[in-house]
Every structure is written in structure tokens, then in C-alpha cells.
N, C-alpha and C. Protein backbone atom coordinates (compact mmCIF):
# COMPACT_ATOMS: atom_id res chain seq x y z
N UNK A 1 -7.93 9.24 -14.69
CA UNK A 1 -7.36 7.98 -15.12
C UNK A 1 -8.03 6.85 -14.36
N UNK A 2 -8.47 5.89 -15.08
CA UNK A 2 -9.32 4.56 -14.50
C UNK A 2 -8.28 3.75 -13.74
N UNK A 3 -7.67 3.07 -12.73
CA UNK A 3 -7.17 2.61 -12.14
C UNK A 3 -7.39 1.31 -11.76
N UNK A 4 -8.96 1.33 -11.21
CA UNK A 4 -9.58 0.41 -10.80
C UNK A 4 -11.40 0.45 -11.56
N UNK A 5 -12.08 -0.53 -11.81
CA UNK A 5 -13.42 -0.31 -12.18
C UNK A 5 -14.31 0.00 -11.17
N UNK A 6 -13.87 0.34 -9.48
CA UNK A 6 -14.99 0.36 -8.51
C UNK A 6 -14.53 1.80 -8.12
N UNK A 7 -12.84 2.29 -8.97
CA UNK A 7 -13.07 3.69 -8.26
C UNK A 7 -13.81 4.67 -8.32
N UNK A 8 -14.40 5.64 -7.22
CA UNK A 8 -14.82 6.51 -7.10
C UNK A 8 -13.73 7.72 -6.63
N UNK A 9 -14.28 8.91 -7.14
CA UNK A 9 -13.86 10.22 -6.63
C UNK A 9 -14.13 11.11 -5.50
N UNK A 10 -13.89 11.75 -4.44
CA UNK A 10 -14.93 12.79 -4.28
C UNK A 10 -13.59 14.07 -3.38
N UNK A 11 -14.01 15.18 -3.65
CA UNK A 11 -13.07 16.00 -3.05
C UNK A 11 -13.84 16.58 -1.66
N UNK A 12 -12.61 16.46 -0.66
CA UNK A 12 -13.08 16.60 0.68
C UNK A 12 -11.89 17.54 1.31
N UNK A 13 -12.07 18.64 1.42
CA UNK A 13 -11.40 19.71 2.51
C UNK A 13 -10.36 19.56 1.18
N UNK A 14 -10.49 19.87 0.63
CA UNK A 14 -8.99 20.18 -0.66
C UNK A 14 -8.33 19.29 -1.28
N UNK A 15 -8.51 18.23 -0.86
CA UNK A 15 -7.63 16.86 -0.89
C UNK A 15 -8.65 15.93 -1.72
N UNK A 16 -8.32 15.19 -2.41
CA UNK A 16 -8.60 13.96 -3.33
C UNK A 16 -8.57 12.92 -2.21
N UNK A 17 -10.34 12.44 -2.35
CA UNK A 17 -10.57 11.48 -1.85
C UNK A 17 -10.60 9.86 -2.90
N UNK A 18 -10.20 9.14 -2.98
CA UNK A 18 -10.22 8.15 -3.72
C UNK A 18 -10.55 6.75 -3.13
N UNK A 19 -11.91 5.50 -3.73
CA UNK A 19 -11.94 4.84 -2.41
C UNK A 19 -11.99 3.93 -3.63
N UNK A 20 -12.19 2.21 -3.65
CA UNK A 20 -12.31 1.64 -4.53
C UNK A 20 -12.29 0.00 -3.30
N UNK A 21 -12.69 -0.94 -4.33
CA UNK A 21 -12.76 -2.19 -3.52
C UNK A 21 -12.22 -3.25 -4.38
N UNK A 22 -11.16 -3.72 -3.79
CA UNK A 22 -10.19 -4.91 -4.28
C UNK A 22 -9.57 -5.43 -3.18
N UNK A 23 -8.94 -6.71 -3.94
CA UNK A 23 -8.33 -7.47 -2.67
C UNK A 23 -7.05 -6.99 -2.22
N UNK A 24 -6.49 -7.22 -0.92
CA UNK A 24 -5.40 -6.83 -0.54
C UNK A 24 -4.07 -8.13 -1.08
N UNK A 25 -3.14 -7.35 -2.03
CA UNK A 25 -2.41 -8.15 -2.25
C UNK A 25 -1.17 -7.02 -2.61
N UNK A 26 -0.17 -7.64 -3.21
CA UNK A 26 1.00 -7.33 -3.12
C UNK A 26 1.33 -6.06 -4.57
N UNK A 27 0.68 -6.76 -5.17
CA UNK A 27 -0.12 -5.93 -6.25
C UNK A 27 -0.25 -4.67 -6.09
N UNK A 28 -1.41 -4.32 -4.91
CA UNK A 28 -1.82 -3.49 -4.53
C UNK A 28 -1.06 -2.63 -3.66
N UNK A 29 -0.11 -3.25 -2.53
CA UNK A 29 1.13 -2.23 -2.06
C UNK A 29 2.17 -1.77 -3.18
N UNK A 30 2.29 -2.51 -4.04
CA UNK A 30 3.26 -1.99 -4.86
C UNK A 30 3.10 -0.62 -5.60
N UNK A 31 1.28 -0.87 -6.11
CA UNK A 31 0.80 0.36 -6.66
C UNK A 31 0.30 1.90 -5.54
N UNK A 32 0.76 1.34 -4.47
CA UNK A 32 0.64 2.43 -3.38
C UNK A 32 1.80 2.50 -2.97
N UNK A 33 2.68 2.04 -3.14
CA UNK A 33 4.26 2.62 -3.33
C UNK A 33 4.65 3.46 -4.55
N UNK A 34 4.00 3.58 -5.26
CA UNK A 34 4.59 4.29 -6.76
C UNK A 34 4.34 5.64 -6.49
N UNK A 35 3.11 5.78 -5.65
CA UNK A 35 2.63 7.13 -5.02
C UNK A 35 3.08 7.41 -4.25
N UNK A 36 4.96 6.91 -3.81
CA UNK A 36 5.36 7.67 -2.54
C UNK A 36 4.62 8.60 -1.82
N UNK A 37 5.06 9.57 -1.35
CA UNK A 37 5.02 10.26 -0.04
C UNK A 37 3.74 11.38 -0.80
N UNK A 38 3.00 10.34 -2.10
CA UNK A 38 1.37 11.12 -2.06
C UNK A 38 0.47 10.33 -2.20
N UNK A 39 0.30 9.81 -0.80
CA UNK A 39 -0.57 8.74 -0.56
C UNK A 39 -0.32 8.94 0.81
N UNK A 40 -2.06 8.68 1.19
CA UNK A 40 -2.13 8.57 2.65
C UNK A 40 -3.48 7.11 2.78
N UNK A 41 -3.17 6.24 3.42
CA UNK A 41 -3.96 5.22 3.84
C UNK A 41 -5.00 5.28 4.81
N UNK A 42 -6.04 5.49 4.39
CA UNK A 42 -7.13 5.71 5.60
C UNK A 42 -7.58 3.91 6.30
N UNK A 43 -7.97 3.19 4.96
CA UNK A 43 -8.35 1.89 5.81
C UNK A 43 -8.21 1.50 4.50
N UNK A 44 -8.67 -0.25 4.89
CA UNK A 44 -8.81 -0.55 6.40
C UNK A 44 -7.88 -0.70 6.88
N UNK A 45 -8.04 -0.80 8.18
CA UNK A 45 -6.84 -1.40 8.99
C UNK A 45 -5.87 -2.48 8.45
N UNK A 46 -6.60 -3.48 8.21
CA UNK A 46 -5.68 -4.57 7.68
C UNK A 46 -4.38 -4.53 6.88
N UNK A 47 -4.77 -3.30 5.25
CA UNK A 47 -3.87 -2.64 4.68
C UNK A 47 -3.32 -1.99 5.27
N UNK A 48 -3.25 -0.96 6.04
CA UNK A 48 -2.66 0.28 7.01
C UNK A 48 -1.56 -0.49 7.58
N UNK A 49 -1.58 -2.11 8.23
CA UNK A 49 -0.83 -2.62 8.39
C UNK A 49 0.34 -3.22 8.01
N UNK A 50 -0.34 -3.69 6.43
CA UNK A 50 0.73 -4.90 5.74
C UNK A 50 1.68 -3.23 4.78
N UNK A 51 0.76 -2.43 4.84
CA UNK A 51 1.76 -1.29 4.77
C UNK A 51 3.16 -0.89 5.10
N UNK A 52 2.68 -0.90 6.62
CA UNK A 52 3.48 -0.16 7.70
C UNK A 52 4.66 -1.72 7.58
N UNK A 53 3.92 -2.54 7.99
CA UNK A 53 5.08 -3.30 7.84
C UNK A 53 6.24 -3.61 6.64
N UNK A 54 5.43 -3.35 5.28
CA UNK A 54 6.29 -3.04 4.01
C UNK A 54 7.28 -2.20 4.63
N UNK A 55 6.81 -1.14 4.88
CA UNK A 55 8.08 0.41 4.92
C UNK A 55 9.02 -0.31 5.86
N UNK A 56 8.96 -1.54 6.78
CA UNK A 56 9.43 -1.45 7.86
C UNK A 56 10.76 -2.39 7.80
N UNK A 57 10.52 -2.99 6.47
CA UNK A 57 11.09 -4.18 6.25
C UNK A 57 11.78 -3.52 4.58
N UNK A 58 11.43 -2.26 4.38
CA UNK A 58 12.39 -1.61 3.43
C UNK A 58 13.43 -1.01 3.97
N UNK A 59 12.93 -0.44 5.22
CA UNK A 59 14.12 0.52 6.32
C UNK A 59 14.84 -0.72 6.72
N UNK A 60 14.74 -1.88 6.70
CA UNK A 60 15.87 -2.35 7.46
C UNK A 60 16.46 -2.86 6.41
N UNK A 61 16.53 -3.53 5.13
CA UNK A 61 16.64 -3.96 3.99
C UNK A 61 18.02 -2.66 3.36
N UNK A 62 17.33 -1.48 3.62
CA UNK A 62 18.23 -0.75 3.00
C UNK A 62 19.34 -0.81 3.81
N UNK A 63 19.42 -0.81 4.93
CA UNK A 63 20.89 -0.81 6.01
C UNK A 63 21.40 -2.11 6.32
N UNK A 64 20.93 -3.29 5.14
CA UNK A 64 21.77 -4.23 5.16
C UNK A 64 22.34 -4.39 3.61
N UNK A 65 23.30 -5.55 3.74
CA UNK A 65 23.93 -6.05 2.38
C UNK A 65 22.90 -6.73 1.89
N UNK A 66 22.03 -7.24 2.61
CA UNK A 66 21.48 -8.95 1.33
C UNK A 66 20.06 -8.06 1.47
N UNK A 67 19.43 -8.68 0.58
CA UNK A 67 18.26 -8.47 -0.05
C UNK A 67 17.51 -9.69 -0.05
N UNK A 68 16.51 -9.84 0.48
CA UNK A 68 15.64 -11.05 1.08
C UNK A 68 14.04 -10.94 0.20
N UNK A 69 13.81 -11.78 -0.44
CA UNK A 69 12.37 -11.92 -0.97
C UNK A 69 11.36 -12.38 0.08
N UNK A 70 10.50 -11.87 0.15
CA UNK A 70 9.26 -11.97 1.26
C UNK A 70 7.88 -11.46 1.11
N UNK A 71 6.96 -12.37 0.50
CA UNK A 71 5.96 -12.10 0.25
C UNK A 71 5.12 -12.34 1.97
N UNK A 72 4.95 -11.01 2.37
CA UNK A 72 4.05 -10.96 3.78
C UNK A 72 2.59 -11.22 3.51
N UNK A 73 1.67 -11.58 2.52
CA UNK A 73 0.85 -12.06 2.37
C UNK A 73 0.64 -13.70 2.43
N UNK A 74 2.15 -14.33 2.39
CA UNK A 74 2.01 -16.04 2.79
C UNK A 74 2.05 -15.42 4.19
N UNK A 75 0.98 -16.55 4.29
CA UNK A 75 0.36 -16.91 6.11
C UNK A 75 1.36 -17.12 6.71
N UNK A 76 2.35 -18.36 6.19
CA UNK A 76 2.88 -18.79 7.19
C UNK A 76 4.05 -18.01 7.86
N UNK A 77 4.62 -16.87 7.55
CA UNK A 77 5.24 -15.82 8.20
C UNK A 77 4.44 -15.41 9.05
């Protein structure tokens, strides 16, 4: 399935390697959330981050009442 026009394939030690080049946006965590817990983030870093911080700000989100909109891609956060 085409996903992206820069993806490439390649299988490495058993596992589906998948690499492709686009911008980091919100877009893009969302569609690496759909792949729950089959997805692993190699890089870059930058993503690995705005990642980690997604999950981090879902774990606390779920153990409250309100529900807060927050796009972590505006700077000024």
C-alpha cells in the first residue's frame, strides 16, 4: 500500500523496515498512532520526541476530566 510517494521498503532481521521523507507534523503523529503498539520510531530524533511527548500528554489527559486541544507543533508552547 502507497502511503507516502518517497516510501521505500526493505526487510531487515524479520521485521519491515519502512523509511520515507516528509515533514514532521501532526498529520504525521496521528498516522503513527493508528499503528498503535506496531510501530517502532527509529528517527529522527526530533519525531522520537514530539512522539514521546504525544503519549505523554495522552497518559495524563486520560486521568483527567477535561480534554485540552494542543497542537505541540505551535512554537510558542
Amino acid at each position: 500500500m502507497t502511503w507516502h510517494p518517497s516510501q521505500k521498503f526493505k526487510k531487515k532481521a524479520g521485521k519491515l523496515l519502512m523509511t520515507f521523507t516528509c515533514g514532521i507534523n501532526r498529520e504525521l503523529l496521528g498516522w503513527l498512532f493508528s499503528w498503535m503498539y506496531n510501530v517502532k520510531i527509529i528517527g529522527p530524533p526530533e519525531l522520537i520526541d514530539y512522539y514521546k511527548k504525544s503519549l505523554a500528554k495522552i497518559t495524563q489527559i486520560h486521568g483527567s476530566e477535561n480534554l485540552v486541544y494542543r497542537n505541540i507543533f505551535n512554537k510558542k508552547e
